[in-house]
Protein backbone atom coordinates (compact mmCIF):
# COMPACT_ATOMS: atom_id res chain seq x y z
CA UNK A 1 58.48 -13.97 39.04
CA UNK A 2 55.06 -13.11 37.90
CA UNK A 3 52.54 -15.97 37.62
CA UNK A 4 50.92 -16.58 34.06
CA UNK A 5 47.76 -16.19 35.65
CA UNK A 6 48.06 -12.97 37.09
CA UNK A 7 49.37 -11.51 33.76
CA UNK A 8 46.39 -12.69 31.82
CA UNK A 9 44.14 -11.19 34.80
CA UNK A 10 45.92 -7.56 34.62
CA UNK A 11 46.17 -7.74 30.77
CA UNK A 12 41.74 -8.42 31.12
CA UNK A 13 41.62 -5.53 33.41
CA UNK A 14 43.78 -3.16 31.62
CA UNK A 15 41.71 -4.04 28.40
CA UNK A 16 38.34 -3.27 30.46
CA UNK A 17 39.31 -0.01 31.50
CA UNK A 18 40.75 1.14 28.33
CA UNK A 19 37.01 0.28 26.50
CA UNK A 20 36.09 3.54 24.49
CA UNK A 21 32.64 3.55 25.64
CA UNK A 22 32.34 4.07 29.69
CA UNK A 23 29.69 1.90 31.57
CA UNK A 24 27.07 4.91 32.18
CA UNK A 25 26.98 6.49 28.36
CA UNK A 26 23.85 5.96 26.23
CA UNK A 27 25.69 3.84 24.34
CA UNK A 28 27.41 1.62 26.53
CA UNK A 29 24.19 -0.79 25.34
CA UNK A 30 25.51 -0.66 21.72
CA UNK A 31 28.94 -1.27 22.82
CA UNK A 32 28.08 -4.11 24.80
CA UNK A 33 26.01 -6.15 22.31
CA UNK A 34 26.87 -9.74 20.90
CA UNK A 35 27.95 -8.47 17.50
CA UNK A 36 30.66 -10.34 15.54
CA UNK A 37 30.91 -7.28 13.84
CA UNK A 38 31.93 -5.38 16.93
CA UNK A 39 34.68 -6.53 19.11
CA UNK A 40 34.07 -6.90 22.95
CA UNK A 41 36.52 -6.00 24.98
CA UNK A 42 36.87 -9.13 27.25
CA UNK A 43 38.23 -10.68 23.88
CA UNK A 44 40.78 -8.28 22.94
CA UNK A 45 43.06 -10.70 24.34
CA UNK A 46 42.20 -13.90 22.36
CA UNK A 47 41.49 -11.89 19.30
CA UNK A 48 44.88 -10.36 18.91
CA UNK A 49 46.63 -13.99 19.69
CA UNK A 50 44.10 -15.14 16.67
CA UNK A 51 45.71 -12.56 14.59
CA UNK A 52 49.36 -13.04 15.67
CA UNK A 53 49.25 -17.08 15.24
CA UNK A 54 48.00 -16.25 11.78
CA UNK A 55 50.60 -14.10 11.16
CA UNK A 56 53.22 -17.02 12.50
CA UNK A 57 55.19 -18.07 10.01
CA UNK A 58 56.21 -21.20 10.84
CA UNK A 59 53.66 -23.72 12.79
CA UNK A 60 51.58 -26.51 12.37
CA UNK A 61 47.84 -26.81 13.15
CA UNK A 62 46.39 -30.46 13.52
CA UNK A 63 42.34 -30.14 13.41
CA UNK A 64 40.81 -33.58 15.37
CA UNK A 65 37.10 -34.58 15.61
CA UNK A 66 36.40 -35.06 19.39
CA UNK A 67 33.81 -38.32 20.17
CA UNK A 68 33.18 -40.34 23.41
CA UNK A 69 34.70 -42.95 21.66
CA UNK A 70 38.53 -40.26 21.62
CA UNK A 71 39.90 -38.18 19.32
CA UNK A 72 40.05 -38.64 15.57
CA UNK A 73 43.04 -36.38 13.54
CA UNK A 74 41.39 -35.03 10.52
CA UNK A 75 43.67 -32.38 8.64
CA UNK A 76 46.90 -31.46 9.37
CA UNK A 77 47.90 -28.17 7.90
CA UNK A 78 51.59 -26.47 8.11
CA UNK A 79 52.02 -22.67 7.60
CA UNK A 80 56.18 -22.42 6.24
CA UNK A 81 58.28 -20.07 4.74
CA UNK A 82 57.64 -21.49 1.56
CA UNK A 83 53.61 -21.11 1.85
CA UNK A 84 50.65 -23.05 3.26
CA UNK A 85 50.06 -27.05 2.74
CA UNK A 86 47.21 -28.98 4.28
CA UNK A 87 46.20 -32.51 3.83
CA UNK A 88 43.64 -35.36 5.45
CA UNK A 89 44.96 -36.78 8.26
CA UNK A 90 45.33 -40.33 6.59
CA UNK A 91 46.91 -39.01 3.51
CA UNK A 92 50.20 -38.64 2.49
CA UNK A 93 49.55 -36.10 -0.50
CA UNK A 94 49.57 -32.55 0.15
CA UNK A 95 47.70 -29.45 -1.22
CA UNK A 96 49.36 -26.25 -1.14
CA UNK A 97 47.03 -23.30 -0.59
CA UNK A 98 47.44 -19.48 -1.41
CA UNK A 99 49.08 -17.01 0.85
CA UNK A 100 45.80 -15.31 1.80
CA UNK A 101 44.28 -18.28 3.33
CA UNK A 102 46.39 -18.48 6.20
CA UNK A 103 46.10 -14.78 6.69
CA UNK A 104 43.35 -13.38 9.69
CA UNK A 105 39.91 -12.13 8.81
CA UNK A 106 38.64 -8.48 9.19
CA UNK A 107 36.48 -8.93 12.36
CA UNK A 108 36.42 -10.91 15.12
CA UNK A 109 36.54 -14.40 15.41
CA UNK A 110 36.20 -14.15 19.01
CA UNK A 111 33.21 -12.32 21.32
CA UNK A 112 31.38 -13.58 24.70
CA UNK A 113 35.10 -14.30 26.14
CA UNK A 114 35.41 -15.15 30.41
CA UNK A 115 38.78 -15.88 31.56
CA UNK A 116 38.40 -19.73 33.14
CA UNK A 117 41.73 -20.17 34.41
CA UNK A 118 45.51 -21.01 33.66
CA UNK A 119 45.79 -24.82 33.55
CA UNK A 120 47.06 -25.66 30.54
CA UNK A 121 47.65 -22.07 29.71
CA UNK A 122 45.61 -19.21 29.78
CA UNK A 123 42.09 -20.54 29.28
CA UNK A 124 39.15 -18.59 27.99
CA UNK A 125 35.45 -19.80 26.91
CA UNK A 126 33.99 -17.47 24.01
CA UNK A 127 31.67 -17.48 20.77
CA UNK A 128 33.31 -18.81 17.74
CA UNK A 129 32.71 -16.83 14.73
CA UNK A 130 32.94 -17.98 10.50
CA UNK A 131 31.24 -15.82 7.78
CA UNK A 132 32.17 -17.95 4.90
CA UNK A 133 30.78 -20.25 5.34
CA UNK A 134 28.10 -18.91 8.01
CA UNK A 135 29.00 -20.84 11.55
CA UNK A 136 29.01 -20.22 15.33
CA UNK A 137 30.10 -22.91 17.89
CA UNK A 138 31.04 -22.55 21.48
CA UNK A 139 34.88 -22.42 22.24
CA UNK A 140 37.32 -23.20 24.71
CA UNK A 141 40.63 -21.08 24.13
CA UNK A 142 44.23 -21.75 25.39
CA UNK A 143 46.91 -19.25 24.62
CA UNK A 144 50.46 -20.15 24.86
CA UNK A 145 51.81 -18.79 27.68
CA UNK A 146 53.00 -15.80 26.79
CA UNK A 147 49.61 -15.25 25.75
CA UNK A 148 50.67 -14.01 22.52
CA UNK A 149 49.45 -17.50 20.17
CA UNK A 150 47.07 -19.73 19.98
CA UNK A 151 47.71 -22.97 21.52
CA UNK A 152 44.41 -24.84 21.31
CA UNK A 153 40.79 -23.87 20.12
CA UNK A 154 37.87 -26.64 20.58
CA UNK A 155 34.80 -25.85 18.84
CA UNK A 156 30.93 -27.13 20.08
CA UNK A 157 28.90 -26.74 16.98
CA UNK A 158 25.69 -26.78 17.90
CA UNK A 159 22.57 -29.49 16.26
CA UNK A 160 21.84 -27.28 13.13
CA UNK A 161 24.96 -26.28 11.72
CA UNK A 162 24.80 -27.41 8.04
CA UNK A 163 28.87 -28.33 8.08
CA UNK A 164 29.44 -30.11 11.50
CA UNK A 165 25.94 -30.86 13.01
CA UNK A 166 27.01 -31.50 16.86
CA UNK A 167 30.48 -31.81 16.29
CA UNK A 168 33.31 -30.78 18.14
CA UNK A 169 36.54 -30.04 17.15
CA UNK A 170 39.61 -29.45 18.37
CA UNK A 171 42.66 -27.32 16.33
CA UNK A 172 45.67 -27.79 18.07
CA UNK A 173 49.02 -25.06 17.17
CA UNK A 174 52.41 -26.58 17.55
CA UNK A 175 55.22 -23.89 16.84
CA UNK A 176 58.12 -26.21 16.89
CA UNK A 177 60.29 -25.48 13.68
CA UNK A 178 61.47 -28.73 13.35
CA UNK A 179 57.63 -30.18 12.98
CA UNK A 180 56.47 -26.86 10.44
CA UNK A 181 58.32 -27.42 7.39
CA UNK A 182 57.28 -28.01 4.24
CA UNK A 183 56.73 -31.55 3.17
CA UNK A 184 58.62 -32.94 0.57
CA UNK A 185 57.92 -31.67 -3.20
CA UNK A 186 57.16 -35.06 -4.46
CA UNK A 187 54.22 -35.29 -2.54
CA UNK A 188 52.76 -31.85 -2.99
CA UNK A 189 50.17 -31.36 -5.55
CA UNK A 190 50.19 -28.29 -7.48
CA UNK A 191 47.80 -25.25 -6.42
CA UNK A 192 44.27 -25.29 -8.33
CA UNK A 193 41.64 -23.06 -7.53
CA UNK A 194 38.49 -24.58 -7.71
């Protein structure tokens, strides 16, 4: 039975050696460059697990601040059938939230990616990209073990990021159906756009 490990490792190696640009071309410099805008193929991987847990239809993500002092729930948002609903995590009123903001970006969250190891799942360290608003942070990655979804993203913002000034935090996927369903309609306020 093959190891999780070694499936990540050959699926990294596959993705190296199918890169469109070879390592001696004049523009294997271009190719290799720290663009959001331009996917790097170490991150193919992670990239395409971002886009598939987006396109999950039923999970749960719960978003915690992490401190020296533990770990502080913030949001909890659930992605059902029936649409998208978020909420503080001391609240019992939800929002609900349009289709679209569920669905994945055009370019890559995800560049800078180094396979760490398989504890926990497969683990990966990357750049964390956001255009809207404008953010990077360092990121630890765990992919379920198929390595097809997101498990667990933390984020290391750094000291001048205007939203979360050296904060980290942690979004954690749970794809138990039982846990992602929609909460009940007495507590969910309507949809507003701001």
């Amino acid at each position: 039975m093959f190891q999780p490990k070694i499936i990540v490792v050959v699926a990294v190696l596959l993705a190296a050696l199918n890169a469109p640009v070879s390592a001696g071309s004049k523009h294997s410099n271009e190719a290799t460059k720290l663009d959001p805008k331009n996917p790097d193929n170490m991150c193919r991987i992670v990239n395409e697990a971002y886009v598939r847990t987006r396109h999950t239809a039923l999970y749960r993500e719960i978003d915690s601040i992490v401190t020296a002092r533990g770990t502080f729930g913030i949001d909890e948002y659930r992605i059902t059938a029936s649409g998208m609903y978020g909420k503080p995590w001391n609240s019992t009123t939800w929002s609900t939230y349009p289709a679209e903001a569920a669905a994945p970006v055009k370019y890559p969250r995800f560049t800078s990616c180094i396979y760490v190891n398989d504890i926990g799942g497969p683990h990966f360290r990357a750049h964390w990209h956001n255009r809207d608003p404008s953010q990077t942070a360092i990121a630890d990655v765990w992919l379920t073990s198929d390595v097809q979804r997101l498990h667990k993203v933390v984020r290391r913002f750094p000291d001048d990021d205007p939203q979360r000034p050296s904060q980290v935090l942690m979004s954690v996927m749970d794809y138990d159906r039982s846990r992602a369903v929609a909460p009940a309609k007495e507590s969910i306020l309507p949809y507003t756009s701001n």
